[in-house]
PDB file of N, CA and C in Angstrom:
ATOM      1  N   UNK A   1      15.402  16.283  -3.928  1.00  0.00           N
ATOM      2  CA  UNK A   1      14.777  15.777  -2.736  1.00  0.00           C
ATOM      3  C   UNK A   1      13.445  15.123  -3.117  1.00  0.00           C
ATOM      4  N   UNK A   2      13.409  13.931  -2.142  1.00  0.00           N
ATOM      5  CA  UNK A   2      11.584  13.454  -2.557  1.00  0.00           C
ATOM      6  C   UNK A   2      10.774  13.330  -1.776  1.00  0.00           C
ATOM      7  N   UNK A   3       9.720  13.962  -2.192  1.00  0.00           N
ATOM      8  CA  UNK A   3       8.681  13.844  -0.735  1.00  0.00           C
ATOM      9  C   UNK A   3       7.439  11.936  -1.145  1.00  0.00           C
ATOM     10  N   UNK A   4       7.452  11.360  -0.067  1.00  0.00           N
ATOM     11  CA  UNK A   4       6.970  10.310   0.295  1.00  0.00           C
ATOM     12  C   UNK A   4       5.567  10.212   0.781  1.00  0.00           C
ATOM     13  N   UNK A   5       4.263   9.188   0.811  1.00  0.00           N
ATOM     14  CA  UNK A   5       3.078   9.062   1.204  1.00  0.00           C
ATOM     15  C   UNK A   5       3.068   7.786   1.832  1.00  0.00           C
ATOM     16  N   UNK A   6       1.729   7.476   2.283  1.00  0.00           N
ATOM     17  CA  UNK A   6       2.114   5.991   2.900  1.00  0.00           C
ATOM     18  C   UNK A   6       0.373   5.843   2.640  1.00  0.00           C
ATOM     19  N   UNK A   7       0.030   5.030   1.900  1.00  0.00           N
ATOM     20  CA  UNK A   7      -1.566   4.653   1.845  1.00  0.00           C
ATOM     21  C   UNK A   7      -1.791   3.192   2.549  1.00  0.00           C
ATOM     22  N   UNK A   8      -2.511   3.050   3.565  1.00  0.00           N
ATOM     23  CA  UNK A   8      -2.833   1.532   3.651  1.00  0.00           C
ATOM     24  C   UNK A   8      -3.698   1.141   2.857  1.00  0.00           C
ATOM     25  N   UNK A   9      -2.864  -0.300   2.404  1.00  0.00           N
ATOM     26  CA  UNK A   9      -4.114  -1.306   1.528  1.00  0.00           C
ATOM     27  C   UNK A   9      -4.472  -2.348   2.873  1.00  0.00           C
ATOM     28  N   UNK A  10      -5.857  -3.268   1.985  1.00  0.00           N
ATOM     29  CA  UNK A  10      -5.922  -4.404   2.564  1.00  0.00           C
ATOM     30  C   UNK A  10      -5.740  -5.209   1.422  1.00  0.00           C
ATOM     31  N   UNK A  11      -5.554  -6.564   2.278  1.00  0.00           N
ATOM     32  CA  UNK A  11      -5.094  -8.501   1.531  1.00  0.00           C
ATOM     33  C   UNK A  11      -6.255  -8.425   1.800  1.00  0.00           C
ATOM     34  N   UNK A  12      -6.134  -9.746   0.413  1.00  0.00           N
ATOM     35  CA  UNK A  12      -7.858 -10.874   0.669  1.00  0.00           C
ATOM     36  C   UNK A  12      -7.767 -11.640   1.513  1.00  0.00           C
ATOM     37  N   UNK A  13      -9.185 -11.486   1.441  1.00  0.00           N
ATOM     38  CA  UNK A  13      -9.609 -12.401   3.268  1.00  0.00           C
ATOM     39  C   UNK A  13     -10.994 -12.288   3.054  1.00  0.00           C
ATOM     40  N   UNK A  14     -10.765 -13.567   4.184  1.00  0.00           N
ATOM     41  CA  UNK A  14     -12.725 -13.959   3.845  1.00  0.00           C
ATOM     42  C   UNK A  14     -13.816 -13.067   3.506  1.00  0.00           C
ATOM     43  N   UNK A  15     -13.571 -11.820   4.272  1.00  0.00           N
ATOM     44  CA  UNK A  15     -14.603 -10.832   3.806  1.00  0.00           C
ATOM     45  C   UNK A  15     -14.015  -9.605   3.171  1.00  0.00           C
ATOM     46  N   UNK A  16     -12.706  -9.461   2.613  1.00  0.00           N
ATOM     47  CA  UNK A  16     -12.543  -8.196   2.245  1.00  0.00           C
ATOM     48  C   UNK A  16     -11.570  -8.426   0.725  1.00  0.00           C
ATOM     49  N   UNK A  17     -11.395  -7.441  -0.056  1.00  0.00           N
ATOM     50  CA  UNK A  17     -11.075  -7.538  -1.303  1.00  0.00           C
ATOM     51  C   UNK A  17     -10.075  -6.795  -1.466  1.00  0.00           C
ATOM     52  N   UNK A  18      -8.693  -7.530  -1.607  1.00  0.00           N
ATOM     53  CA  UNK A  18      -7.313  -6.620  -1.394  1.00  0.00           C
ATOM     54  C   UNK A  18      -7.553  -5.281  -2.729  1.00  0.00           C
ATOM     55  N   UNK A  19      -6.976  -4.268  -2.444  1.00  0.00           N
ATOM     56  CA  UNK A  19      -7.350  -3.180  -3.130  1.00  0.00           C
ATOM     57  C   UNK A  19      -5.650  -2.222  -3.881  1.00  0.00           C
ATOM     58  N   UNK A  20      -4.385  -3.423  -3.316  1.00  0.00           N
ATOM     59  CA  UNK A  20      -3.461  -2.441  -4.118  1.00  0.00           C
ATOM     60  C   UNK A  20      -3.235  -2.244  -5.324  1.00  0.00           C
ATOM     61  N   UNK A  21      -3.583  -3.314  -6.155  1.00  0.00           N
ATOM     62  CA  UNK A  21      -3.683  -3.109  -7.515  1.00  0.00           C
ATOM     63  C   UNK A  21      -4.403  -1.871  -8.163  1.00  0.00           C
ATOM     64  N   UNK A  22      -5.310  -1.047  -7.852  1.00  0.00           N
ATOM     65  CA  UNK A  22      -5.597   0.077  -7.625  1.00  0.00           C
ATOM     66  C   UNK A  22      -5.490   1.102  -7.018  1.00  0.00           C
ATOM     67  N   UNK A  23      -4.619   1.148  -6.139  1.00  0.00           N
ATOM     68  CA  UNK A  23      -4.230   2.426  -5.253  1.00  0.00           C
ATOM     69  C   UNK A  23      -2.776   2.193  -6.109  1.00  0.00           C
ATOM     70  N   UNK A  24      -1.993   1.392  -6.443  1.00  0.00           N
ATOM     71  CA  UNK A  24      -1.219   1.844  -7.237  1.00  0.00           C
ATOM     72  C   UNK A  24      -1.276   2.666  -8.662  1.00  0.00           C
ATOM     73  N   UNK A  25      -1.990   2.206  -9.095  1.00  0.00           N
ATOM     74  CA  UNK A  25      -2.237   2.585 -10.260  1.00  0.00           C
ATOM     75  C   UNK A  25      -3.610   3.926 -10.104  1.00  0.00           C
ATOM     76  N   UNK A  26      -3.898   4.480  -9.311  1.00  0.00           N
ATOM     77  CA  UNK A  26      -4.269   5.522  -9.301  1.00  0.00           C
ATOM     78  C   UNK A  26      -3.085   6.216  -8.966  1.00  0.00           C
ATOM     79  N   UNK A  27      -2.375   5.989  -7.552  1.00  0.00           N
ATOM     80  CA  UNK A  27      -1.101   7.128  -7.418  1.00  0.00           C
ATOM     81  C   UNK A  27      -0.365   6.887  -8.473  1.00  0.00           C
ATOM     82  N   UNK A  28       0.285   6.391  -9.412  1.00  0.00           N
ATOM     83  CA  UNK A  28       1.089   5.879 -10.277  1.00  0.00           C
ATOM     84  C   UNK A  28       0.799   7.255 -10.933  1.00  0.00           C
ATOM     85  N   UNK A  29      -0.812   7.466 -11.511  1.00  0.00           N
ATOM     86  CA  UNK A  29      -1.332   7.986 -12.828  1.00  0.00           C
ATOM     87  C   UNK A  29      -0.918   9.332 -12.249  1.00  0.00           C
ATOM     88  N   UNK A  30      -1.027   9.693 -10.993  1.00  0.00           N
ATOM     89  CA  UNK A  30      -0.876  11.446 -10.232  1.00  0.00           C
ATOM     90  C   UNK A  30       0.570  11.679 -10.279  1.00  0.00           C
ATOM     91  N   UNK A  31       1.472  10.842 -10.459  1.00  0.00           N
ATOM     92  CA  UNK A  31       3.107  11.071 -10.443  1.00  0.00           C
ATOM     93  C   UNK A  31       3.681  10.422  -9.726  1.00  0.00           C
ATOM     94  N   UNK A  32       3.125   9.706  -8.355  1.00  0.00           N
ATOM     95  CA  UNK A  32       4.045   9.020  -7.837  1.00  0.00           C
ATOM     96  C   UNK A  32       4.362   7.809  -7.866  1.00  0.00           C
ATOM     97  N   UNK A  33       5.640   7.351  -7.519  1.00  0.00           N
ATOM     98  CA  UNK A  33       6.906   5.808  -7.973  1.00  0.00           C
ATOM     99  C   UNK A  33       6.305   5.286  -6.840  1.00  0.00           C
ATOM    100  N   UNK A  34       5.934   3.960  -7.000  1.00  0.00           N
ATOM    101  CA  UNK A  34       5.782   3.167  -6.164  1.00  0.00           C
ATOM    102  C   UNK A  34       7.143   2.554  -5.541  1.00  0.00           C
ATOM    103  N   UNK A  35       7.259   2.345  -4.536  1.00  0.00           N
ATOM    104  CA  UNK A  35       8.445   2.043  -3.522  1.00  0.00           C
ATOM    105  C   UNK A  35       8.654   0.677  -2.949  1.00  0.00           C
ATOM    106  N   UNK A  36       7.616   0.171  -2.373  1.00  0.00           N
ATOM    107  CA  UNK A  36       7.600  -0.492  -1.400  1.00  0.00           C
ATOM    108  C   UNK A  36       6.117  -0.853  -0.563  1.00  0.00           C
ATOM    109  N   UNK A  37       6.298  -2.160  -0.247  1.00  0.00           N
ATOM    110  CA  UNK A  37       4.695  -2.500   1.011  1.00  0.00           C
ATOM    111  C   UNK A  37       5.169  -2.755   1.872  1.00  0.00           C
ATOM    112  N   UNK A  38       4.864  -2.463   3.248  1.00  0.00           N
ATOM    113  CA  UNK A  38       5.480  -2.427   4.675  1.00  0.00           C
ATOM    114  C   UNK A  38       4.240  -3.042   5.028  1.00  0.00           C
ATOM    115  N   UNK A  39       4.356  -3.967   5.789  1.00  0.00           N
ATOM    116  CA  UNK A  39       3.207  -4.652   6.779  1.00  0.00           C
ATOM    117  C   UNK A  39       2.864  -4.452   8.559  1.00  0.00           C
ATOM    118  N   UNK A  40       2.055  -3.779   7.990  1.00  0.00           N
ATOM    119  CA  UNK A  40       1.962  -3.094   9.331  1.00  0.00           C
ATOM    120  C   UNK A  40       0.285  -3.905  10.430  1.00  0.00           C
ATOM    121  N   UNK A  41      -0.460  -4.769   9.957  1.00  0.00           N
ATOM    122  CA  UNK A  41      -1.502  -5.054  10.436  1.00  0.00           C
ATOM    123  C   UNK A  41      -1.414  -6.537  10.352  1.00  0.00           C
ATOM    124  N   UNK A  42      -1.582  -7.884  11.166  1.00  0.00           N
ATOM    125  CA  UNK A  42      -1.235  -8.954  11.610  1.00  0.00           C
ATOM    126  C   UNK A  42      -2.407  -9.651  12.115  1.00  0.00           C
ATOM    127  N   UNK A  43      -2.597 -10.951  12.045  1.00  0.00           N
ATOM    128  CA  UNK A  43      -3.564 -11.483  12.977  1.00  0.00           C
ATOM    129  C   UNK A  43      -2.573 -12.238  13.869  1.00  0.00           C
ATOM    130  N   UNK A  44      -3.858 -12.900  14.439  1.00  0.00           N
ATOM    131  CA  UNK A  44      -3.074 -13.676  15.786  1.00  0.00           C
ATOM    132  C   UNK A  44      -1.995 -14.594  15.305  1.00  0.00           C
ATOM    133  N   UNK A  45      -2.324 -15.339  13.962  1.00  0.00           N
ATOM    134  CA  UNK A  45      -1.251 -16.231  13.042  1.00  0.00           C
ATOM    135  C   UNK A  45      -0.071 -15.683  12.441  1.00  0.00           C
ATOM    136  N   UNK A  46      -0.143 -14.145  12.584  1.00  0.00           N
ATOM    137  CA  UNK A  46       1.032 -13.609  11.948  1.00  0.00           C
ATOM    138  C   UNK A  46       0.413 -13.688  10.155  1.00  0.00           C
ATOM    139  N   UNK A  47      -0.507 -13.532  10.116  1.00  0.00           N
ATOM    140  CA  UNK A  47      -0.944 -13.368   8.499  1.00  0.00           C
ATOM    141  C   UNK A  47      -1.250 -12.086   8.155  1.00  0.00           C
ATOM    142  N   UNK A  48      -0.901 -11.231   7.264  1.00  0.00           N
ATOM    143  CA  UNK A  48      -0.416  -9.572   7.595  1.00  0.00           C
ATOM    144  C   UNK A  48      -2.108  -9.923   6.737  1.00  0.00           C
ATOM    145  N   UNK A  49      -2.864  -8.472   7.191  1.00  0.00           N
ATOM    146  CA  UNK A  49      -4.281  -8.127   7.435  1.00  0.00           C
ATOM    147  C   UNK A  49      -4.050  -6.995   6.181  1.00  0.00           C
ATOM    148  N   UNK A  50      -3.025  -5.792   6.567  1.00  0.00           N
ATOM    149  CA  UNK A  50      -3.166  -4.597   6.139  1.00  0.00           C
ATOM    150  C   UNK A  50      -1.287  -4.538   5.625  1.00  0.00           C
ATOM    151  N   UNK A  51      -1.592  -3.223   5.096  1.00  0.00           N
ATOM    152  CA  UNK A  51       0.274  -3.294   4.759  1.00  0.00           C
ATOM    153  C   UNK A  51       0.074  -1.537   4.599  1.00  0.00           C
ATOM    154  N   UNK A  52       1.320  -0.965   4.529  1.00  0.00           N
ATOM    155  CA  UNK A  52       1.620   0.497   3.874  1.00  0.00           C
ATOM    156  C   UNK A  52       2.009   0.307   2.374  1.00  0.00           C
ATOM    157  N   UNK A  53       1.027   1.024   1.342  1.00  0.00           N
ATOM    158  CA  UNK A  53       2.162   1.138   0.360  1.00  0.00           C
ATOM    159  C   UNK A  53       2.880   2.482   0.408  1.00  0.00           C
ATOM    160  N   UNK A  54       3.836   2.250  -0.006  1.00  0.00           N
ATOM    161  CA  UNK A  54       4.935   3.601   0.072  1.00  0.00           C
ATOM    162  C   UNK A  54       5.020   4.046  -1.439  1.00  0.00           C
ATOM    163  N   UNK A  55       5.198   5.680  -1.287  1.00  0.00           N
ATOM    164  CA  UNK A  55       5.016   6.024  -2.987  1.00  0.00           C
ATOM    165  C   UNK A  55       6.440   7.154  -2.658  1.00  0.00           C
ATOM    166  N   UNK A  56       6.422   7.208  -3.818  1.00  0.00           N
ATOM    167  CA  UNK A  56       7.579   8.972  -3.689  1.00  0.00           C
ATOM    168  C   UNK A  56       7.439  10.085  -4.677  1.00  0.00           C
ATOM    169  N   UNK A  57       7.702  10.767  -5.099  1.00  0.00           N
ATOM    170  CA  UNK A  57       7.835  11.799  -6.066  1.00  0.00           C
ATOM    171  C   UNK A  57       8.697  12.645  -5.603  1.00  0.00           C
ATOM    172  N   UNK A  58       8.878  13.323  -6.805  1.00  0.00           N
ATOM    173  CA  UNK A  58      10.428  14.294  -6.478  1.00  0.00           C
ATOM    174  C   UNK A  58      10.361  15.759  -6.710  1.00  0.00           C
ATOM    175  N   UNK A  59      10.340  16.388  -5.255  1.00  0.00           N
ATOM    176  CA  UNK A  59       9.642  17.538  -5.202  1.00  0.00           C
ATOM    177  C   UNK A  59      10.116  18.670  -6.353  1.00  0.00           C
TER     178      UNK A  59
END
């Protein structure tokens, strides 16, 4: 069985500095498989803001 996390990152954008390249690779280093990015945060253009990354490990 595997138990799952969900961390939000942010994308670059005018004022902010996308950050998954490091939240992967910190959870990576603790044990967990990276999965997947789900986009969960949008502007009015439909330009995703925020996303889920999804991790797993196997309990």
């Amino acid at each position: 069985m595997y138990k799952y996390i969900y961390v939000s990152a942010d994308t670059q954008g005018l004022f902010t500095v996308s950050n998954h390249r490091e939240l992967i690779d910190k959870y990576s280093s603790e044990g967990w498989r990276f999965i997947a990015a789900i986009p969960t945060v949008f502007t009015g253009h439909g330009v995703i803001k925020q996303f889920d990354l999804v991790f797993e490990k196997e309990e």
